[in-house]
N, C-alpha and C. Protein backbone atom coordinates (compact mmCIF):
# COMPACT_ATOMS: atom_id res chain seq x y z
N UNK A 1 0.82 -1.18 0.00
CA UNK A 1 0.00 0.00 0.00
C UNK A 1 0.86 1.25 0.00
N UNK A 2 1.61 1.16 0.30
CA UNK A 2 2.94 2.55 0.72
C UNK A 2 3.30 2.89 -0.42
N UNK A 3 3.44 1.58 -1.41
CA UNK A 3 4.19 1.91 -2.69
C UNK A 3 3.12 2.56 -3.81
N UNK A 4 1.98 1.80 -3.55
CA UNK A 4 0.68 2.02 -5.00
C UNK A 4 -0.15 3.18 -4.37
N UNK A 5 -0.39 3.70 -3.51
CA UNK A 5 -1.44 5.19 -3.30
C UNK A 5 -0.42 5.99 -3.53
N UNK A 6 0.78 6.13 -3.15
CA UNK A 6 1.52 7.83 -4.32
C UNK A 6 1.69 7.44 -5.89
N UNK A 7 1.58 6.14 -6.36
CA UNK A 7 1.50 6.15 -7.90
C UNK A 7 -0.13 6.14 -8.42
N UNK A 8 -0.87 6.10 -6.98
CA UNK A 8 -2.34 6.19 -7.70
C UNK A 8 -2.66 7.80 -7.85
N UNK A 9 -1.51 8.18 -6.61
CA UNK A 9 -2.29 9.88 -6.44
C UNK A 9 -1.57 10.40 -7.41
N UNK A 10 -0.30 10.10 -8.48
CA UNK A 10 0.31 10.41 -9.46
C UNK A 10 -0.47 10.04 -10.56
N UNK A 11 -1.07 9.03 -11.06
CA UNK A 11 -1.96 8.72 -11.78
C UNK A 11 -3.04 10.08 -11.84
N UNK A 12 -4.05 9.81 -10.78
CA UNK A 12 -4.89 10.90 -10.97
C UNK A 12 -4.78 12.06 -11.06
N UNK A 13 -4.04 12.72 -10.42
CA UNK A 13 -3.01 13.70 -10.73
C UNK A 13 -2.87 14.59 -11.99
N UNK A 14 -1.91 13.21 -12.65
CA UNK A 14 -1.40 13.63 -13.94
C UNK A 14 -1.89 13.06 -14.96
N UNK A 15 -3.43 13.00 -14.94
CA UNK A 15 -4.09 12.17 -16.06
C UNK A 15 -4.10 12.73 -17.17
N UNK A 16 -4.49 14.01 -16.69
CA UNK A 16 -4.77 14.77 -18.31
C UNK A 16 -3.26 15.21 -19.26
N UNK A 17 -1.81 15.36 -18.41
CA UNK A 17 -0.76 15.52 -19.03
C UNK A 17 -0.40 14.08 -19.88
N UNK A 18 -0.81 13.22 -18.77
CA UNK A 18 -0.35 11.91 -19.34
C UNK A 18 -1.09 11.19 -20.72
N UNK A 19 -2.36 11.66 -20.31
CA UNK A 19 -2.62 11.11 -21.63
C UNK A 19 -2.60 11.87 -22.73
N UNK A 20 -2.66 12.99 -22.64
CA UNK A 20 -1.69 13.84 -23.79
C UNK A 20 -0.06 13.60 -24.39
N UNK A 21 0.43 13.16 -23.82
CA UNK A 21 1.97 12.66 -24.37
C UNK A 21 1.50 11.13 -24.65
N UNK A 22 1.03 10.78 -23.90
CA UNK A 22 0.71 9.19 -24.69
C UNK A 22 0.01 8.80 -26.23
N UNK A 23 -1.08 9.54 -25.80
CA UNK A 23 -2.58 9.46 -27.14
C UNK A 23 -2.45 10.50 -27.76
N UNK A 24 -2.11 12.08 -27.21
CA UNK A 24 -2.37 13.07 -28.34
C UNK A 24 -3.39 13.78 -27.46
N UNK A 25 -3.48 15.29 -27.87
CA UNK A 25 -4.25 16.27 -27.61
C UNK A 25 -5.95 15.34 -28.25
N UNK A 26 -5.94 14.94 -29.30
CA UNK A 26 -7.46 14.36 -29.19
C UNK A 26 -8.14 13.61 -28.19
N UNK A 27 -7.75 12.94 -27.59
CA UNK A 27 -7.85 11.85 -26.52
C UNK A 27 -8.01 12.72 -24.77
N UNK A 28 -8.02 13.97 -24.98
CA UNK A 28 -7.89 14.61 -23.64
C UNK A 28 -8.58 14.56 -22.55
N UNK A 29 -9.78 14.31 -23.26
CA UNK A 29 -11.35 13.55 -22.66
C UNK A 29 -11.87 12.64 -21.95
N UNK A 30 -10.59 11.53 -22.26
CA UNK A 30 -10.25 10.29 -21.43
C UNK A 30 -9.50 10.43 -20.12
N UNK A 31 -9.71 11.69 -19.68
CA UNK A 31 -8.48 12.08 -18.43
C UNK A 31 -9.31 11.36 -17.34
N UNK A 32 -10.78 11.92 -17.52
CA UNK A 32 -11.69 11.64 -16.25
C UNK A 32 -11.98 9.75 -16.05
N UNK A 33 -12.01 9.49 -17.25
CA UNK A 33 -11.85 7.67 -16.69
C UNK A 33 -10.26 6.88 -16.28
N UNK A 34 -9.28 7.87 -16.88
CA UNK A 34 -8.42 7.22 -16.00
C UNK A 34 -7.94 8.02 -14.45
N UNK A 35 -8.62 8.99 -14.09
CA UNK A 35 -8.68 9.39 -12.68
C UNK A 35 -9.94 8.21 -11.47
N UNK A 36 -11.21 8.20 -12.64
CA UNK A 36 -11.72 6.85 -12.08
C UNK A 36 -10.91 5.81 -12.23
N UNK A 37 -10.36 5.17 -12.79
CA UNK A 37 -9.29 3.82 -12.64
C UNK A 37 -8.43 3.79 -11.62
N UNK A 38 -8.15 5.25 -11.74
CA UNK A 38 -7.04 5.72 -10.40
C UNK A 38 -7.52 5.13 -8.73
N UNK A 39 -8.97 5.89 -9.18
CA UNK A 39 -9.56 5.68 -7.27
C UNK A 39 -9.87 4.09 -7.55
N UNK A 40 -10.43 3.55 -8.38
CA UNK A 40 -10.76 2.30 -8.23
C UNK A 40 -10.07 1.43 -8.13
N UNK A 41 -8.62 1.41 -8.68
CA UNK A 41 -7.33 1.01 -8.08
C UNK A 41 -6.94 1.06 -6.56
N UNK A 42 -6.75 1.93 -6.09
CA UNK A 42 -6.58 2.28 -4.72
C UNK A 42 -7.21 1.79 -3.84
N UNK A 43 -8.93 1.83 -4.14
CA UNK A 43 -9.94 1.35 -3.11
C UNK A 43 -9.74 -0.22 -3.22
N UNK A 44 -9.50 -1.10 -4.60
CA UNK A 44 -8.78 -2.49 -4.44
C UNK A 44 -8.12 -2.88 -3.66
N UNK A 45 -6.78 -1.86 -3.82
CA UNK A 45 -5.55 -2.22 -2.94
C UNK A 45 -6.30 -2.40 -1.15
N UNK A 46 -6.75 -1.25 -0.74
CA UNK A 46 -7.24 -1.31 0.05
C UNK A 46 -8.69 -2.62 1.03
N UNK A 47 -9.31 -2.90 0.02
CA UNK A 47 -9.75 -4.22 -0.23
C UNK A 47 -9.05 -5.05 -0.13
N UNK A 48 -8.35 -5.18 -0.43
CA UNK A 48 -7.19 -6.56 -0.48
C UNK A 48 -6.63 -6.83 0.63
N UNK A 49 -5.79 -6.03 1.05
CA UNK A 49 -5.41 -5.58 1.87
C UNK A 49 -5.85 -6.04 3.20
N UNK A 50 -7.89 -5.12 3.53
CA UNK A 50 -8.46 -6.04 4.56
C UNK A 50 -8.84 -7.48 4.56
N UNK A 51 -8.99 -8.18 3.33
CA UNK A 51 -9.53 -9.37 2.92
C UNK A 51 -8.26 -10.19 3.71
N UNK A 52 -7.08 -9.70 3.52
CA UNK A 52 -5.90 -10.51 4.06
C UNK A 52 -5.72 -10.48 5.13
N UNK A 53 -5.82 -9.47 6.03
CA UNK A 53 -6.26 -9.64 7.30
C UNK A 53 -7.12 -10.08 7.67
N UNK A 54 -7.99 -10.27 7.76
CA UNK A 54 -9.33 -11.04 7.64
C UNK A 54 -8.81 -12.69 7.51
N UNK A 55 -8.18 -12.85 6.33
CA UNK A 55 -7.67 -14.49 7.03
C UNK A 55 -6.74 -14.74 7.65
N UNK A 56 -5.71 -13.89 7.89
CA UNK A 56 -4.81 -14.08 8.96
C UNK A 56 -5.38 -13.84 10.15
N UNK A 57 -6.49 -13.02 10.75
CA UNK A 57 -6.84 -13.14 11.58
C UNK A 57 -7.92 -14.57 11.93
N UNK A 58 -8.58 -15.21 11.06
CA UNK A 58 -9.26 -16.68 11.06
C UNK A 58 -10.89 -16.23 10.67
N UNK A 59 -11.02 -14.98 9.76
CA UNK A 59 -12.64 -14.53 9.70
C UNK A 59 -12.72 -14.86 8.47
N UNK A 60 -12.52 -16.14 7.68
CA UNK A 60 -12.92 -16.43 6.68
C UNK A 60 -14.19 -16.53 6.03
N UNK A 61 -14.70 -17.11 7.24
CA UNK A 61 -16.37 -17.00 7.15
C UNK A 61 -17.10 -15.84 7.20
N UNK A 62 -16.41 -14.58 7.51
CA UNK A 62 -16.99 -13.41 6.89
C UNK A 62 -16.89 -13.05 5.67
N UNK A 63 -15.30 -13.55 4.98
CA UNK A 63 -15.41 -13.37 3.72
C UNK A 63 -16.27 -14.15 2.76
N UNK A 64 -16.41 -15.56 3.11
CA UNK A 64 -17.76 -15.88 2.28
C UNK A 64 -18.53 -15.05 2.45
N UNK A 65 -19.20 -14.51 3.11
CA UNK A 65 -20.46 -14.13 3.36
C UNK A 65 -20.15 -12.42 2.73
N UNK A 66 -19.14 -11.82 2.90
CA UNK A 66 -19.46 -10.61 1.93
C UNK A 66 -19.38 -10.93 0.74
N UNK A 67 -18.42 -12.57 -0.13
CA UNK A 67 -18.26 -12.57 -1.79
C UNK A 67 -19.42 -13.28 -1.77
């Protein structure tokens, strides 16, 4: 987590520069879905994250029950 939320907050960030050097000034439009990819990335990590605690702590049977 330490490593991927400053490349997510760089992501969202720098969406609209980035995808201008990548795709081109036409494509500029696409800034706002990869700022959503950004948070939806992050909130994963974060997901994950508790899911793994969750079985290291022995609450597996909660995770059935939230998937």
């Amino acid at each position: 987590m330490a490593g991927s939320f400053p490349a997510y907050a760089l992501l969202c960030a720098l969406s609209g520069a980035l995808i201008d050097v990548v795709y081109g000034r036409r494509w500029h439009a696409a800034w706002s879905a990869l700022v959503v990819l950004g948070i939806f990335g992050a909130t994963r990590t974060v997901l994950l994250m508790l899911s793994d605690l969750a079985v290291a702590l022995g609450l597996t049977r909660l995770l059935l029950y939230i998937s």
